[in-house]
Protein backbone atom coordinates (compact mmCIF):
# COMPACT_ATOMS: atom_id res chain seq x y z
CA UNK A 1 33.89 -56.82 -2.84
CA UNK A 2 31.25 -56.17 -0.18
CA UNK A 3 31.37 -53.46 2.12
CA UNK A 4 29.50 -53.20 5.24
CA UNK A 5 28.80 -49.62 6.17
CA UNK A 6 30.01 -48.20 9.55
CA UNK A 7 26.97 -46.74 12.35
CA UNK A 8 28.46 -43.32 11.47
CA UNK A 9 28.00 -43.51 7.72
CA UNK A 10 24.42 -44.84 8.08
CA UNK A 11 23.13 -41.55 7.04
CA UNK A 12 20.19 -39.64 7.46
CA UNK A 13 17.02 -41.43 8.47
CA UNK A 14 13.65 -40.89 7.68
CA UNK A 15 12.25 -39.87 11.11
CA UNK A 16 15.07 -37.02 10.97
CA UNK A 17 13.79 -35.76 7.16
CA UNK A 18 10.09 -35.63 8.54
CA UNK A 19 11.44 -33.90 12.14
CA UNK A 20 13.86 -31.08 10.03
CA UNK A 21 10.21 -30.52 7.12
CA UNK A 22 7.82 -30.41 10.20
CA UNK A 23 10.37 -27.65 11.86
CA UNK A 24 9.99 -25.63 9.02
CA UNK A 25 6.82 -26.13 8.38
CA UNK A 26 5.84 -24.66 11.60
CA UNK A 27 8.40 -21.26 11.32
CA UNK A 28 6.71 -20.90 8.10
CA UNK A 29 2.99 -20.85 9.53
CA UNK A 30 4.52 -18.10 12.48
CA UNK A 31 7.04 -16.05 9.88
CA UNK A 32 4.02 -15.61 6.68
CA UNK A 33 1.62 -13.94 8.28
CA UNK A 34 3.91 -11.40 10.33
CA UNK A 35 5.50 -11.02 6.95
CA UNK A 36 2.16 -9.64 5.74
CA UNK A 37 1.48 -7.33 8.31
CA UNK A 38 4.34 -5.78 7.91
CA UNK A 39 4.60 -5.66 4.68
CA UNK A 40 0.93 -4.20 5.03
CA UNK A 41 1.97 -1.37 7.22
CA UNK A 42 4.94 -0.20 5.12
CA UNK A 43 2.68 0.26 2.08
CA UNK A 44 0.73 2.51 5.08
CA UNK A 45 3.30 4.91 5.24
CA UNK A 46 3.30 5.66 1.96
CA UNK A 47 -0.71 6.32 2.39
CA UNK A 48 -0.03 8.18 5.07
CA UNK A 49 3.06 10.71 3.82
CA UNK A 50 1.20 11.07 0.04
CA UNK A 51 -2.05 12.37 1.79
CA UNK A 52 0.48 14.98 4.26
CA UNK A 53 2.06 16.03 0.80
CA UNK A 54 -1.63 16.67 -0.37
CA UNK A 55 -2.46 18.40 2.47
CA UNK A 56 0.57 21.20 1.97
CA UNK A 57 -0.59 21.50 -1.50
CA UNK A 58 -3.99 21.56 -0.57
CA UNK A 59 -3.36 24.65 1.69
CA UNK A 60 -1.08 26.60 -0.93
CA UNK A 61 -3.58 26.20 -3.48
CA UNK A 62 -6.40 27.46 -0.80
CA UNK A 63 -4.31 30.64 -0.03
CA UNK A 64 -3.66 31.21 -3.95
CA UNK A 65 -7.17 30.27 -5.11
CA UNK A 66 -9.74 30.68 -2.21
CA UNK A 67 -11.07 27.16 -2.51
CA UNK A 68 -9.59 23.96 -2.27
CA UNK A 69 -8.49 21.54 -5.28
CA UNK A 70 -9.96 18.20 -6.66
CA UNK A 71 -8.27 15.54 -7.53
CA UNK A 72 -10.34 12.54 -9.41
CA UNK A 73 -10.41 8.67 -8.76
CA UNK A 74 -6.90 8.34 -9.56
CA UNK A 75 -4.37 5.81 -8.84
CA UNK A 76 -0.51 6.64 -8.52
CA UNK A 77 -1.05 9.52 -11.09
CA UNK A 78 1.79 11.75 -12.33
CA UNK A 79 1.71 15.59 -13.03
CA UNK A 80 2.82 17.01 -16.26
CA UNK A 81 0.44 13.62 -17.58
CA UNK A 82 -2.40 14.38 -20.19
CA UNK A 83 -5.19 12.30 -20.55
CA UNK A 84 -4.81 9.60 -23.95
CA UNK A 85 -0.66 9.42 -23.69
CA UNK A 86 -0.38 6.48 -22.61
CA UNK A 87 -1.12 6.28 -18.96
CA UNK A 88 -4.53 6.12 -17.54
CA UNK A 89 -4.45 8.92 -14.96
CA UNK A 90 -6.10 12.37 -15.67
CA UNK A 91 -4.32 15.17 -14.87
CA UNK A 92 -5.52 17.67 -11.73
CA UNK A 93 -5.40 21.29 -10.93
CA UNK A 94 -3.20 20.26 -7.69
CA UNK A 95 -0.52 18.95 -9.57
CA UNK A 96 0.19 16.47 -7.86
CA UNK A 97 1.39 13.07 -8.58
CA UNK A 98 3.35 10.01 -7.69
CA UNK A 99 6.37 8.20 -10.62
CA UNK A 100 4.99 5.09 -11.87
CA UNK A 101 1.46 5.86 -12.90
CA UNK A 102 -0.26 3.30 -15.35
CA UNK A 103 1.84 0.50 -14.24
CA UNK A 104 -0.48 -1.56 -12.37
CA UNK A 105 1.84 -3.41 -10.07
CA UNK A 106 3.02 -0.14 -8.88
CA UNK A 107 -0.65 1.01 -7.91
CA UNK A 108 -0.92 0.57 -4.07
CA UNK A 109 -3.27 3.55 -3.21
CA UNK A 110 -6.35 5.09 -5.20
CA UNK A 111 -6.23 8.64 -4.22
CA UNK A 112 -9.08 11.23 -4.51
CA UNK A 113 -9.71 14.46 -2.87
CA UNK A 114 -13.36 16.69 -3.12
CA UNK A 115 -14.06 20.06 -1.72
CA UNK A 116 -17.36 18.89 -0.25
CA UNK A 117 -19.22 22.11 -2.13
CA UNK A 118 -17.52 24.58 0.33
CA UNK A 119 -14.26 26.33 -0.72
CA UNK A 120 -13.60 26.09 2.95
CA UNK A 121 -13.56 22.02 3.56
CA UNK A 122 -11.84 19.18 1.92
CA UNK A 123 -11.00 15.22 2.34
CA UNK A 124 -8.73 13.25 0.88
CA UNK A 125 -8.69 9.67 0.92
CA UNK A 126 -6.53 7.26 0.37
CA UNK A 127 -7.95 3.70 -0.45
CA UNK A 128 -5.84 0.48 -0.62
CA UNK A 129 -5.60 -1.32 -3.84
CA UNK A 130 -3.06 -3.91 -2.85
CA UNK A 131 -2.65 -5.14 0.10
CA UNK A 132 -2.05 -9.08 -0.05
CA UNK A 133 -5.39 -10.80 0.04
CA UNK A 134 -7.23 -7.62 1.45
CA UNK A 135 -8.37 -5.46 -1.39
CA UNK A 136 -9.67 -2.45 -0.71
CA UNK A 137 -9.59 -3.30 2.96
CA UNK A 138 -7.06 -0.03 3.77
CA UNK A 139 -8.58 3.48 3.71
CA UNK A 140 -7.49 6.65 5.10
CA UNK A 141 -8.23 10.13 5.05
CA UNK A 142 -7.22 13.95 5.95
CA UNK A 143 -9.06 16.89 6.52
CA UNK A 144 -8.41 20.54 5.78
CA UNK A 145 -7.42 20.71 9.32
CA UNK A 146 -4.68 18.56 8.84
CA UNK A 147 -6.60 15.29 10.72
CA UNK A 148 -5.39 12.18 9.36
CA UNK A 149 -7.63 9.14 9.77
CA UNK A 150 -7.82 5.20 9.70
CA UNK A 151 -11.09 3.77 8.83
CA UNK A 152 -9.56 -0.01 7.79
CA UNK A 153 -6.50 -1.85 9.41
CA UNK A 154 -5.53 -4.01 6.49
CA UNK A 155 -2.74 -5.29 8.43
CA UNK A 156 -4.62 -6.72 11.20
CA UNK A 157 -7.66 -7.62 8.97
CA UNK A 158 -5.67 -10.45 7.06
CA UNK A 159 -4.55 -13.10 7.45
């Protein structure tokens, strides 16, 4: 028995397969990028509040110990952690530190701060470890004044 199909069961046709993949094609060249941006300037934030956190610190420890704190090269590191147990941040005078040290897809910033030799100045920087295709594209920094600065715009530097 033969049947012969109806026009409105002919299905879907080629052309309209190619149309419907070439639609999302284009969205997807217009939604990725914007995607990375932003996703770029939420990991900012968290630049931005952990160097404001170092700052208060920075300014309790001044008025306790006449200078300013260091903290090393350090990314993500967590206080109460010693040296050799396990996770690869060294500890600092400040005490201050971020959950999730030592697990490398949780390292976003490398944070640092130096007295400059004069118990009266410091900087802090924050440097960006990932940001999607841009390493070490995002850096920031703050001042003993409380001056926070952007030297790198990681979100509008990739692409």
């Amino acid at each position: 028995m033969l049947y012969k199909r109806r026009p409105q069961e002919a299905g879907i046709t080629l052309v309209e397969i190619v149309t419907v993949l070439g639609i999302i094609a284009l969205l997807s060249a217009v939604a990725i990028p914007q995607y990375k941006k932003f996703s770029a300037r939420a990991k900012m934030a968290e630049a931005k509040k952990n160097l404001k956190a170092i700052h208060v610190m920075q300014l309790t420890f001044h008025g306790a110990n006449s200078r300013f704190a260091v903290i090393p090269p350090t990314g993500n590191l967590r206080a109460g952690v010693t040296p050799g147990s396990g996770f690869d941040c060294p500890g600092n005078e400040l005490g201050w530190g971020i959950a999730g040290c030592g697990e490398t897809n949780k390292v976003r910033y490398l944070y640092q701060a130096s007295d400059s030799g004069d118990a009266s100045r410091y900087t802090a920087t924050a440097r960006g470890l990932i940001v999607e295709g841009c390493n070490n594209v995002d850096n920031w920094a703050i001042d003993e004044n409380g001056v926070l600065r952007h030297t790198a715009d990681a979100a509008l530097t990739c692409r």
